[in-house]
Protein backbone atom coordinates (compact mmCIF):
# COMPACT_ATOMS: atom_id res chain seq x y z
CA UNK A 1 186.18 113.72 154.86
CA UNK A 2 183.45 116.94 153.93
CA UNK A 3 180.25 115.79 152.69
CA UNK A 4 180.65 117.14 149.16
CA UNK A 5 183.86 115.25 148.57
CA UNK A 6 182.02 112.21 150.28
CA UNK A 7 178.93 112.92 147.76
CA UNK A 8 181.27 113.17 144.63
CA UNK A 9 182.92 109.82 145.37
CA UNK A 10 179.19 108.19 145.79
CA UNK A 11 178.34 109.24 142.71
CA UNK A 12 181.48 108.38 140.60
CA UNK A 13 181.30 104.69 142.16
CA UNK A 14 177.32 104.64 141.44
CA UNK A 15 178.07 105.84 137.39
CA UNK A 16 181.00 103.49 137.31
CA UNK A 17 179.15 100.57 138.30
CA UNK A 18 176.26 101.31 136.58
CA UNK A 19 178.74 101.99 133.45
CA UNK A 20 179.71 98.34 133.68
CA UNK A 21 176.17 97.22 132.93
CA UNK A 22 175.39 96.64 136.86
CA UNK A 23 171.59 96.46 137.31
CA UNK A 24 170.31 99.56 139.13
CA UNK A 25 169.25 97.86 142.17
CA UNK A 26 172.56 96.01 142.91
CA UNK A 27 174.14 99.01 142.34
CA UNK A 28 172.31 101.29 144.88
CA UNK A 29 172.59 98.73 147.26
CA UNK A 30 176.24 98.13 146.54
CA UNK A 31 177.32 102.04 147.31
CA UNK A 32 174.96 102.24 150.00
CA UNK A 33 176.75 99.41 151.99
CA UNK A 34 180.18 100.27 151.42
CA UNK A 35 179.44 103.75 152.22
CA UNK A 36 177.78 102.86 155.39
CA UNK A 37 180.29 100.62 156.37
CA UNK A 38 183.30 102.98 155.65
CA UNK A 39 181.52 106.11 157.64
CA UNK A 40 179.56 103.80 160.24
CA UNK A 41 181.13 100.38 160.79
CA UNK A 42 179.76 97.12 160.96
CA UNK A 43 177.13 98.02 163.20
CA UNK A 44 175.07 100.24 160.54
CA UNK A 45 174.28 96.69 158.69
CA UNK A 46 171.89 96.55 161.05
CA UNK A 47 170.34 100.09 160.12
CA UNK A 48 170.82 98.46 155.89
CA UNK A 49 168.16 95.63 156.62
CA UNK A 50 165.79 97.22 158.56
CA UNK A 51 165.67 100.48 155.74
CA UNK A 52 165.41 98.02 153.01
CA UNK A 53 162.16 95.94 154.53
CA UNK A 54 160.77 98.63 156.45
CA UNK A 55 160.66 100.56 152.90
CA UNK A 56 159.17 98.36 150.94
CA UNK A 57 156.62 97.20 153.63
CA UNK A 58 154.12 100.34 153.03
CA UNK A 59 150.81 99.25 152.84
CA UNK A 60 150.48 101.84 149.33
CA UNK A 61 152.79 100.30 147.48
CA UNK A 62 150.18 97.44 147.18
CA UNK A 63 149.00 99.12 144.41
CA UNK A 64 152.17 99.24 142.25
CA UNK A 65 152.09 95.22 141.38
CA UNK A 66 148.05 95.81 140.71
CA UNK A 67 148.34 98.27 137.97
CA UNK A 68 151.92 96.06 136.69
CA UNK A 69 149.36 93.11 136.55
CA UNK A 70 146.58 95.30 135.14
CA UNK A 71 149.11 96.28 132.02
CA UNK A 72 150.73 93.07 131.63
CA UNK A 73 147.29 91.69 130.93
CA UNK A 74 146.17 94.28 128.46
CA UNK A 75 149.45 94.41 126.80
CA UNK A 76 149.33 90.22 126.26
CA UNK A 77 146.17 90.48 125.08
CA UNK A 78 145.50 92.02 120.92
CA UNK A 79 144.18 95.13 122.92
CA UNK A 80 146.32 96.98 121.11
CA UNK A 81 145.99 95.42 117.74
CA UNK A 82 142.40 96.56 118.19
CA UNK A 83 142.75 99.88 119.62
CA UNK A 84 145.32 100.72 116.77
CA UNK A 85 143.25 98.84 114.11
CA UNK A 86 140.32 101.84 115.16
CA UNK A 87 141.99 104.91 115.66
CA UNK A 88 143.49 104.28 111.91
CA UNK A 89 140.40 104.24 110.32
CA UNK A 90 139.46 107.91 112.00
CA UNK A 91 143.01 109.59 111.54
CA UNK A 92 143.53 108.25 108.21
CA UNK A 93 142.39 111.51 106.44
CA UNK A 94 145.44 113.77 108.30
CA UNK A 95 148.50 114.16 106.65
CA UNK A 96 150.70 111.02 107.97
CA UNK A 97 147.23 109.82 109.47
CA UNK A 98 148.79 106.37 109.97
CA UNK A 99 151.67 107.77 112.46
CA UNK A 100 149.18 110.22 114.41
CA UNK A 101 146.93 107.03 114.92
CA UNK A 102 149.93 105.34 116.68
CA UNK A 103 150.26 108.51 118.89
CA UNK A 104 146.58 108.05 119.80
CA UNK A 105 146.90 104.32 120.22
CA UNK A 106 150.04 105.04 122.72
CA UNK A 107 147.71 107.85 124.61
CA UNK A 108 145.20 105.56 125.03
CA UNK A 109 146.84 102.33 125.74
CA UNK A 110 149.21 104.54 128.11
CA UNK A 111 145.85 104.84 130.38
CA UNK A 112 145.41 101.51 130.13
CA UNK A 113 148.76 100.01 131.01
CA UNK A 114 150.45 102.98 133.08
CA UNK A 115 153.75 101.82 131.51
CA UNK A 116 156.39 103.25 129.02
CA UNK A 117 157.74 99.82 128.01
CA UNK A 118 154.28 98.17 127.18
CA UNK A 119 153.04 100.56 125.35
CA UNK A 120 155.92 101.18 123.23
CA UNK A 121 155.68 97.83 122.84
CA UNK A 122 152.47 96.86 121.92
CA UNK A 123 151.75 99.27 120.12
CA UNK A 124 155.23 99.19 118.37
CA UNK A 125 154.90 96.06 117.35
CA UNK A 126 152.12 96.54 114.91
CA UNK A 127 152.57 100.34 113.98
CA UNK A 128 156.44 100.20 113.12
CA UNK A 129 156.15 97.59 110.22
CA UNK A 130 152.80 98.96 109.06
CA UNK A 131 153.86 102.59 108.63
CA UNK A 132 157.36 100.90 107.14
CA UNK A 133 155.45 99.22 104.49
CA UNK A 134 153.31 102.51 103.06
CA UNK A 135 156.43 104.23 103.13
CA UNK A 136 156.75 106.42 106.25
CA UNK A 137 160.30 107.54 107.05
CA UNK A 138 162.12 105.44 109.40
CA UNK A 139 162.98 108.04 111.61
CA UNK A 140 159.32 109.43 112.10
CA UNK A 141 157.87 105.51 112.42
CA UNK A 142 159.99 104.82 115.17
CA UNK A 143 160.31 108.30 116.64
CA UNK A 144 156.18 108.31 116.95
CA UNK A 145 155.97 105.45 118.88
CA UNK A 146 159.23 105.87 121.44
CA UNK A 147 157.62 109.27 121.70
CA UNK A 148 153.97 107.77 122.30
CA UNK A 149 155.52 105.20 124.76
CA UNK A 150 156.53 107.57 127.59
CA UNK A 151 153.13 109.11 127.96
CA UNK A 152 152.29 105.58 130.02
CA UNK A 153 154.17 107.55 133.23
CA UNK A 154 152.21 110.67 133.21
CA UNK A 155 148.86 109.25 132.01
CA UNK A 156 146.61 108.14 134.55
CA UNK A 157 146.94 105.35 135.97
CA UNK A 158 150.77 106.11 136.68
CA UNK A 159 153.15 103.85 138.54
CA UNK A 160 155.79 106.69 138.71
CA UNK A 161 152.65 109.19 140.22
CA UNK A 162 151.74 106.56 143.00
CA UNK A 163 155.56 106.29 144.28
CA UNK A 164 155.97 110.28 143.93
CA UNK A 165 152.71 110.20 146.13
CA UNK A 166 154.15 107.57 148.63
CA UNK A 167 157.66 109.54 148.90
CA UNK A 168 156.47 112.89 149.04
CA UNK A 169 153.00 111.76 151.17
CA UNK A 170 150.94 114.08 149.11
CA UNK A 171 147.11 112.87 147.23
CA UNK A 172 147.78 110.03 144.91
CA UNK A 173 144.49 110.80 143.01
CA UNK A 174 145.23 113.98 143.23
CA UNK A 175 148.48 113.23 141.40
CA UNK A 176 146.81 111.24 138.70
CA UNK A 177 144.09 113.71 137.44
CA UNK A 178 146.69 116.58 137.38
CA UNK A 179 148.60 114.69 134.79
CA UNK A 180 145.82 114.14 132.51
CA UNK A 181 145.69 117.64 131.03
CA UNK A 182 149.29 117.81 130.69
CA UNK A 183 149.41 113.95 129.22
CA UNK A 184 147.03 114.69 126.42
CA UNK A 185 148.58 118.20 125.71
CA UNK A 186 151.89 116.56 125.17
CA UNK A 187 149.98 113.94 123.22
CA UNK A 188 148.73 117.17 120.87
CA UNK A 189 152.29 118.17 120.66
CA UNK A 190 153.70 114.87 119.06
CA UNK A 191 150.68 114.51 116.84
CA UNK A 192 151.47 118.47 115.51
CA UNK A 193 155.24 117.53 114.92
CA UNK A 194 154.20 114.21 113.46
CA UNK A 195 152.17 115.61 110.90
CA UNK A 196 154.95 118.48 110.20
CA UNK A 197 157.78 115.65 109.88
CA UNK A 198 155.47 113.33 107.53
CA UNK A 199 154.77 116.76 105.18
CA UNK A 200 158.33 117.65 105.63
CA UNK A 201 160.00 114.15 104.41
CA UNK A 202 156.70 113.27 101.83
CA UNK A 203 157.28 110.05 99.79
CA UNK A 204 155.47 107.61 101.89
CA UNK A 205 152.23 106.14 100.35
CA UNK A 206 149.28 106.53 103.07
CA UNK A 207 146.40 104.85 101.20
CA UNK A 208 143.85 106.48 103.25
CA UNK A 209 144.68 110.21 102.08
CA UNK A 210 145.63 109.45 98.27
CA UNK A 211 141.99 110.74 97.54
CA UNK A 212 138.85 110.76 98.11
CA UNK A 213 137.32 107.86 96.29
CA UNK A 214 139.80 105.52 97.92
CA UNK A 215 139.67 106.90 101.18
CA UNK A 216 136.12 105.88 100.91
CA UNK A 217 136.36 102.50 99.09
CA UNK A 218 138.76 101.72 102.33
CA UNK A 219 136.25 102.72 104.85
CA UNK A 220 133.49 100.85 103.18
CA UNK A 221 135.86 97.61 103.64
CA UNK A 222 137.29 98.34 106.58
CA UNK A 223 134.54 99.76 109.39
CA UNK A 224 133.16 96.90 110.17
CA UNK A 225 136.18 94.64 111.68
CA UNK A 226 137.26 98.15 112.93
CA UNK A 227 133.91 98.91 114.91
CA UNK A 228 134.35 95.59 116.49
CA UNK A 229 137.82 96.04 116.87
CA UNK A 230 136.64 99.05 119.32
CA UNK A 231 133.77 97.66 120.88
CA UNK A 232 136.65 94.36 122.00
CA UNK A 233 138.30 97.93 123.31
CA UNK A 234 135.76 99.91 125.19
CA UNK A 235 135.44 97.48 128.12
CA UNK A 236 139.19 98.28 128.91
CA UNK A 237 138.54 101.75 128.60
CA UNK A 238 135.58 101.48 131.32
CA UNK A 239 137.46 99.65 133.76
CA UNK A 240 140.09 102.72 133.65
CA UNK A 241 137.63 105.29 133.60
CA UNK A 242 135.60 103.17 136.51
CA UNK A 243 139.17 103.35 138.60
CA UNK A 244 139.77 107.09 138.09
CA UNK A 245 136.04 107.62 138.88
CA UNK A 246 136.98 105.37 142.43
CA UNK A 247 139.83 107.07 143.36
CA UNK A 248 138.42 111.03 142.61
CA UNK A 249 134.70 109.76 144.29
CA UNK A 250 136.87 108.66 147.35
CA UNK A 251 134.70 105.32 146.77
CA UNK A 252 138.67 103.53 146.97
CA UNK A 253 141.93 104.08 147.88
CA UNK A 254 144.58 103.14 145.51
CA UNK A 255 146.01 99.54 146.40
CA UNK A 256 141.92 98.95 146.23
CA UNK A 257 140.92 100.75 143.10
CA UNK A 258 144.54 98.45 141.38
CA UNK A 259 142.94 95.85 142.62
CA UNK A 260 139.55 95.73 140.90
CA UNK A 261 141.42 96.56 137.86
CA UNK A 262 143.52 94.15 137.76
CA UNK A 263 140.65 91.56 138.50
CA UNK A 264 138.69 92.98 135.90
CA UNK A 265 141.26 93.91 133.05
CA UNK A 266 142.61 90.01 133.17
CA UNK A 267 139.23 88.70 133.39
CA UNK A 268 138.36 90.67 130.18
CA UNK A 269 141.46 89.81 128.41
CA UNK A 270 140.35 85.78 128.98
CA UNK A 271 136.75 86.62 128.26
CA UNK A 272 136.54 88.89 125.43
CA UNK A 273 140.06 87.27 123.70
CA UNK A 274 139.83 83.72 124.40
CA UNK A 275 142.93 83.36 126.10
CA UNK A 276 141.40 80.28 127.77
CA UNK A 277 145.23 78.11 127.92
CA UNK A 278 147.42 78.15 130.75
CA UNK A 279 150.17 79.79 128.38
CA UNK A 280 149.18 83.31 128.16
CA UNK A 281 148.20 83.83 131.44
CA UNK A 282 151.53 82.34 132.99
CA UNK A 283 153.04 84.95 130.84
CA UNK A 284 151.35 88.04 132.06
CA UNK A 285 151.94 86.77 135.91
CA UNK A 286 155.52 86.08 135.06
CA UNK A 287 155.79 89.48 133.17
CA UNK A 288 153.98 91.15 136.19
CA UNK A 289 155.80 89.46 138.80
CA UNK A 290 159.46 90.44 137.36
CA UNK A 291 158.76 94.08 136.91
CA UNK A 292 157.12 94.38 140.26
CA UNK A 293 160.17 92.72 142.25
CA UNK A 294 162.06 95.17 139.60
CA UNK A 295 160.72 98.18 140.59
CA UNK A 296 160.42 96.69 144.63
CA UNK A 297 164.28 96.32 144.39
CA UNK A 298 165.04 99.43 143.33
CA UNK A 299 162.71 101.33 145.60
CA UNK A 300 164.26 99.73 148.63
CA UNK A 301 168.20 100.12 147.47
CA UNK A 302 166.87 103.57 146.52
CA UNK A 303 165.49 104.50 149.87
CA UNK A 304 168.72 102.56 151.79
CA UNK A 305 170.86 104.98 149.49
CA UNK A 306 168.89 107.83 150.42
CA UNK A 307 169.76 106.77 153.67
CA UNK A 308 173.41 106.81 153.45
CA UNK A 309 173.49 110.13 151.96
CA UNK A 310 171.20 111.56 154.89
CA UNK A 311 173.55 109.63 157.27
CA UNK A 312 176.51 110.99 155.96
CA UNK A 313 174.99 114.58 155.71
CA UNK A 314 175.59 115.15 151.75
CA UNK A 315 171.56 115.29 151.02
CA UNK A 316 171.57 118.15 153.72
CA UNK A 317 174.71 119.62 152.38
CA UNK A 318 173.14 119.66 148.89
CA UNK A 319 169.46 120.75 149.61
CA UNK A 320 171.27 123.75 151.76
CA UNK A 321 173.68 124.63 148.80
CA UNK A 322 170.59 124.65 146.62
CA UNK A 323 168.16 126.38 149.30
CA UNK A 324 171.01 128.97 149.65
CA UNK A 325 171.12 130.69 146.15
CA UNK A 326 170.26 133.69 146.18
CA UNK A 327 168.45 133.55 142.80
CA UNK A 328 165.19 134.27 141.47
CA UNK A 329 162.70 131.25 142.32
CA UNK A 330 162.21 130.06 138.05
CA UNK A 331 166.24 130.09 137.94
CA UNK A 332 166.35 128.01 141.16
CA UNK A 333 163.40 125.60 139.05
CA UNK A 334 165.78 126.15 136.06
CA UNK A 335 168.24 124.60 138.16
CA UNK A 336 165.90 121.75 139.08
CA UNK A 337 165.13 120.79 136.04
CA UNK A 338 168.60 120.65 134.48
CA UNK A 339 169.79 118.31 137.42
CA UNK A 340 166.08 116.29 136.93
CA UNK A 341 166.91 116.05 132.77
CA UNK A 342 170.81 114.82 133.48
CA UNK A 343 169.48 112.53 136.24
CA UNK A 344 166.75 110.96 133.71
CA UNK A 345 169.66 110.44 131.11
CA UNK A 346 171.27 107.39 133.22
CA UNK A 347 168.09 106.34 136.13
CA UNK A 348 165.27 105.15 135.77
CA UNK A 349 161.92 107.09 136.55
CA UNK A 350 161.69 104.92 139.77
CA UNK A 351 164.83 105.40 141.02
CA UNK A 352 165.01 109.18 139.73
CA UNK A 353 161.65 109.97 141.78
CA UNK A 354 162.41 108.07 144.65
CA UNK A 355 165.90 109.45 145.70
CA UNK A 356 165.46 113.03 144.60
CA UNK A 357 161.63 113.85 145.42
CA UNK A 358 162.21 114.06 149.67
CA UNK A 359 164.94 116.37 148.74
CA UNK A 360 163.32 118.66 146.10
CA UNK A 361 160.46 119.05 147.54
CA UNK A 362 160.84 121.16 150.74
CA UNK A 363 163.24 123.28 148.38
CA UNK A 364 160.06 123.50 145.31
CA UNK A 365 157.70 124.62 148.71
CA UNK A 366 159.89 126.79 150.01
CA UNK A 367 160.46 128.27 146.81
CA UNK A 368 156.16 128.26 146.64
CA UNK A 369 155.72 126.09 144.24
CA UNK A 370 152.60 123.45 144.06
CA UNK A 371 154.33 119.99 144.72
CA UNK A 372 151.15 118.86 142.38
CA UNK A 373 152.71 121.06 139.27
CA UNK A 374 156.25 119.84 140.74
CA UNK A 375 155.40 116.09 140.06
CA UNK A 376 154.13 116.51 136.84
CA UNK A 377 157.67 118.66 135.51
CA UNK A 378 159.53 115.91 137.21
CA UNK A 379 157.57 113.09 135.40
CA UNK A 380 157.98 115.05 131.55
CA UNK A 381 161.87 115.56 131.98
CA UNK A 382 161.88 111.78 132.94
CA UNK A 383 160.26 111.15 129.69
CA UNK A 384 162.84 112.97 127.97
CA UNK A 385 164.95 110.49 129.53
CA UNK A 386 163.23 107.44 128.09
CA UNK A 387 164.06 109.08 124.42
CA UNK A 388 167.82 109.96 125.13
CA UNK A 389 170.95 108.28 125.36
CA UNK A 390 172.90 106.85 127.54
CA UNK A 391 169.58 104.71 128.81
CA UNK A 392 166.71 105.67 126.50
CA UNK A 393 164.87 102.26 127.41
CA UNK A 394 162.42 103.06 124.93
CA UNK A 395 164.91 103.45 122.20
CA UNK A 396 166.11 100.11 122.80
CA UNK A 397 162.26 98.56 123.05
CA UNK A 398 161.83 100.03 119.54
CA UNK A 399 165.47 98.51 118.51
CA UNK A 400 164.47 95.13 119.45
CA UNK A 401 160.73 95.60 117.17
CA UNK A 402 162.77 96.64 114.17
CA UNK A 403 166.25 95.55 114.79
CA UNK A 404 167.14 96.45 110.76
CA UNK A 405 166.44 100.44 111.63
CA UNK A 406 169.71 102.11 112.80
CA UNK A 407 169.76 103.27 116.40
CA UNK A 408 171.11 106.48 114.91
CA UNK A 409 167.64 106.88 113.00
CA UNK A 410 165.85 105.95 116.00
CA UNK A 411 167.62 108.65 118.20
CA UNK A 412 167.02 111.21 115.32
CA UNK A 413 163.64 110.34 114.70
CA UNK A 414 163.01 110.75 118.24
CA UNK A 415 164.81 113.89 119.10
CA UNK A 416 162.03 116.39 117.91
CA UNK A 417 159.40 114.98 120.71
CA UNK A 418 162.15 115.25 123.45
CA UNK A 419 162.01 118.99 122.18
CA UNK A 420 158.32 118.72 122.20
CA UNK A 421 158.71 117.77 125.73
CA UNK A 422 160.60 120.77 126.51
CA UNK A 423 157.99 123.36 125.38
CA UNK A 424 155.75 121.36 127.29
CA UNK A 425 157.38 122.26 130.39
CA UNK A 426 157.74 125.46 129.33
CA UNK A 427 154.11 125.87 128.44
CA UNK A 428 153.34 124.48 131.98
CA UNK A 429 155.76 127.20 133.87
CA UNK A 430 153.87 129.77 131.72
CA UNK A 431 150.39 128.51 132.20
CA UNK A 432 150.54 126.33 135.88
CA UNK A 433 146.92 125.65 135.13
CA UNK A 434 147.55 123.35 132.56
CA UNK A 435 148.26 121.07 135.54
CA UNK A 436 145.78 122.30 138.54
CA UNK A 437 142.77 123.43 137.03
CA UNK A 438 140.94 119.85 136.73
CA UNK A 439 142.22 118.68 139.87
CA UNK A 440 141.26 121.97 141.70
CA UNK A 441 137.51 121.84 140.04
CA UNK A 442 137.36 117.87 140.96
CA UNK A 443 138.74 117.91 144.65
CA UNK A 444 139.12 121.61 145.40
């Protein structure tokens, strides 16, 4: 059987199984088997085990289950709550001040965390029902924060930055302070459209703009639980500026720099919060251990799959068809990024970055294109995925805060920032810069 043909019936049994609510791990690991077996025999089982371990036993990805620990315990912790509670009482005065807040909360708490899920979640939690009750549309409360959410994979620290680093074997810190431009451009973006989309609908009752002599009997009663709302914050905010300052200074490498954050985030969240029972803390070690063996499992069924396909000569076949067009070099990264935005509608950023990024990225240097400005395309049209159907994971999170707002507002609502995500790209293939001028100034 050709390659292609092989490929095509790979990929049907991976959707299928996937289709039937399979988790993502079992299901890379169940095509990878039974395609190894049919083209190798029993013998390649041997091959399955030692790819699986051998994967997974990098010394870098150390650091992934740091900065999953490091979130967990900012994310259990009323970090948020605070952090929210601040940026409210600054952004009030902007039309739909309460929903750009949330979008700085997300930025924020993104750097914090390094994870879509958490902060759409945490900050979810309190924004949604707050914007619900002055009157914000549904569609733009929980559009705002699904949108807000995904910046925690392109935000430094980024889980999704340190495995494109480990696959690809390029500069993890290098990776992480080219995505901070971009992050907080894309966080301008959603605040814009927010603030068009609040004028646009009108109606909802933001107490802090109705005029002047409320908007300052409100911050008369409110600065002072706000203030210390944000001095509770600003430790958190020096641990992740003391990592980023570790990794850049080449004081630490990564799995080090997670470390000491970790440490030190938890530590704060007992300290500063009181979370002095056995309770919480069980929870963020049993929230940090399950995602970590997640994201472990797929990265090992993802690299075993990888396998199979290089095996059975259809990534070869592929990257050759690709390599082979006889196109300009933006159509050929038009092409990439079409095939990156359907792949994001139905994997998930892990498994996405790990399976394709090998591939791409002789093609995206061949075509001479900086793999630094690569990883930070690839990470934006995975956020689109987080805010799309079939998958959307974020659009679910925000279904399970408000389970009474329609999925179909929710998709609606957050439709607008995958477009916003879009002309970031675009604004990135017009101005590469965006990307490499800060880490270009800070590492040369």
């Amino acid at each position: 059987m050709d390659p292609i043909t092989l490929g095509i019936i790979v990929a049907i049994g991976l959707i299928v199984l996937m289709a039937i609510g399979t988790p993502i791990a079992f299901a890379l690991g169940g095509v990878s088997l039974l395609a190894l077996l049919y083209d190798r025999g029993l013998p390649e089982l041997t091959y399955f085990g030692e790819t699986f371990f051998d994967r997974i036993a990098e010394f870098g990805f150390v650091a992934i289950p740091m900065f999953i620990l490091m979130g967990a315990a900012v994310a259990s912790s009323p970090t948020g709550r605070d952090l929210y509670r601040s940026l409210d009482l600054w952004m009030g005065r902007l039309p739909g001040g309460l929903a750009v807040s949330n979008i700085g909360a997300c930025s924020i708490f993104a750097a914090l965390s390094g994870s879509s899920p958490a902060t759409c979640a945490a900050i979810g939690k309190m924004g949604i029902p707050e914007m619900r009750t002055r009157g914000y549309p549904d569609g733009v409360a929980a559009g705002c924060i699904a949108a807000g959410g995904t910046l925690g994979i392109l935000i430094p620290p980024s889980v999704t930055m340190i495995i494109y680093g480990i696959s690809t074997e390029t500069s993890i810190g290098r990776l992480f302070i080219a995505g901070v431009m971009p992050g907080f451009m894309l966080a301008g973006l959603f605040m814009i459209w927010t603030m068009i989309a609040c004028k646009m609908a009108g109606g909802y009752n933001n107490p802090l703009a109705a005029s002047a002599e409320k908007l300052k009997e409100n911050i008369k009663q409110n600065v002072d639980s706000n203030m210390k709302a944000l001095v509770r914050v600003l430790p958190f905010l020096g641990v992740a500026a003391g990592i980023l300052f570790a990794l850049y200074g080449g004081v630490a490498t990564p799995s080090e720099a997670a470390g000491v954050g970790a440490f030190l985030c938890l530590a704060l969240a007992i300290v500063i919060y009181r979370m002095w029972q056995l309770g919480p803390i069980k929870l963020i070690m049993r929230d940090s251990l399950r995602e970590s063996v997640m994201i472990m499992l797929v990265i090992a069924t993802a690299e075993v799959f990888a396998y199979a396909l290089s095996s059975m000569f259809i990534t070869q076949t592929v990257a050759a068809a690709i390599a082979d067009l006889e196109v300009n070099r933006w159509v050929l990264m038009g092409v990439i990024n079409l095939f990156l935005l359907v792949a994001g509608f139905f994997l998930p950023p892990v498994a996405v970055i790990v399976m394709t990024a090998p591939i791409l990225l002789p093609i995206i240097l061949a075509a001479d294109f900086d793999p630094y400005w690569f990883a930070v395309i690839l990470t934006i049209n995975l956020e689109i995925g987080l805010i799309t159907p079939p998958v959307g994971l974020n659009l679910f999170i925000i279904k399970g805060i408000a389970p009474d707002i329609s999925l179909r507002d929710i998709l609606m609502g957050s439709l607008p920032y995958a477009l916003c995500m879009v002309l970031g790209i675009l604004l990135l293939c017009l101005f590469p810069g965006i990307a490499l001028w800060l880490p270009n100034l800070i590492m040369g």
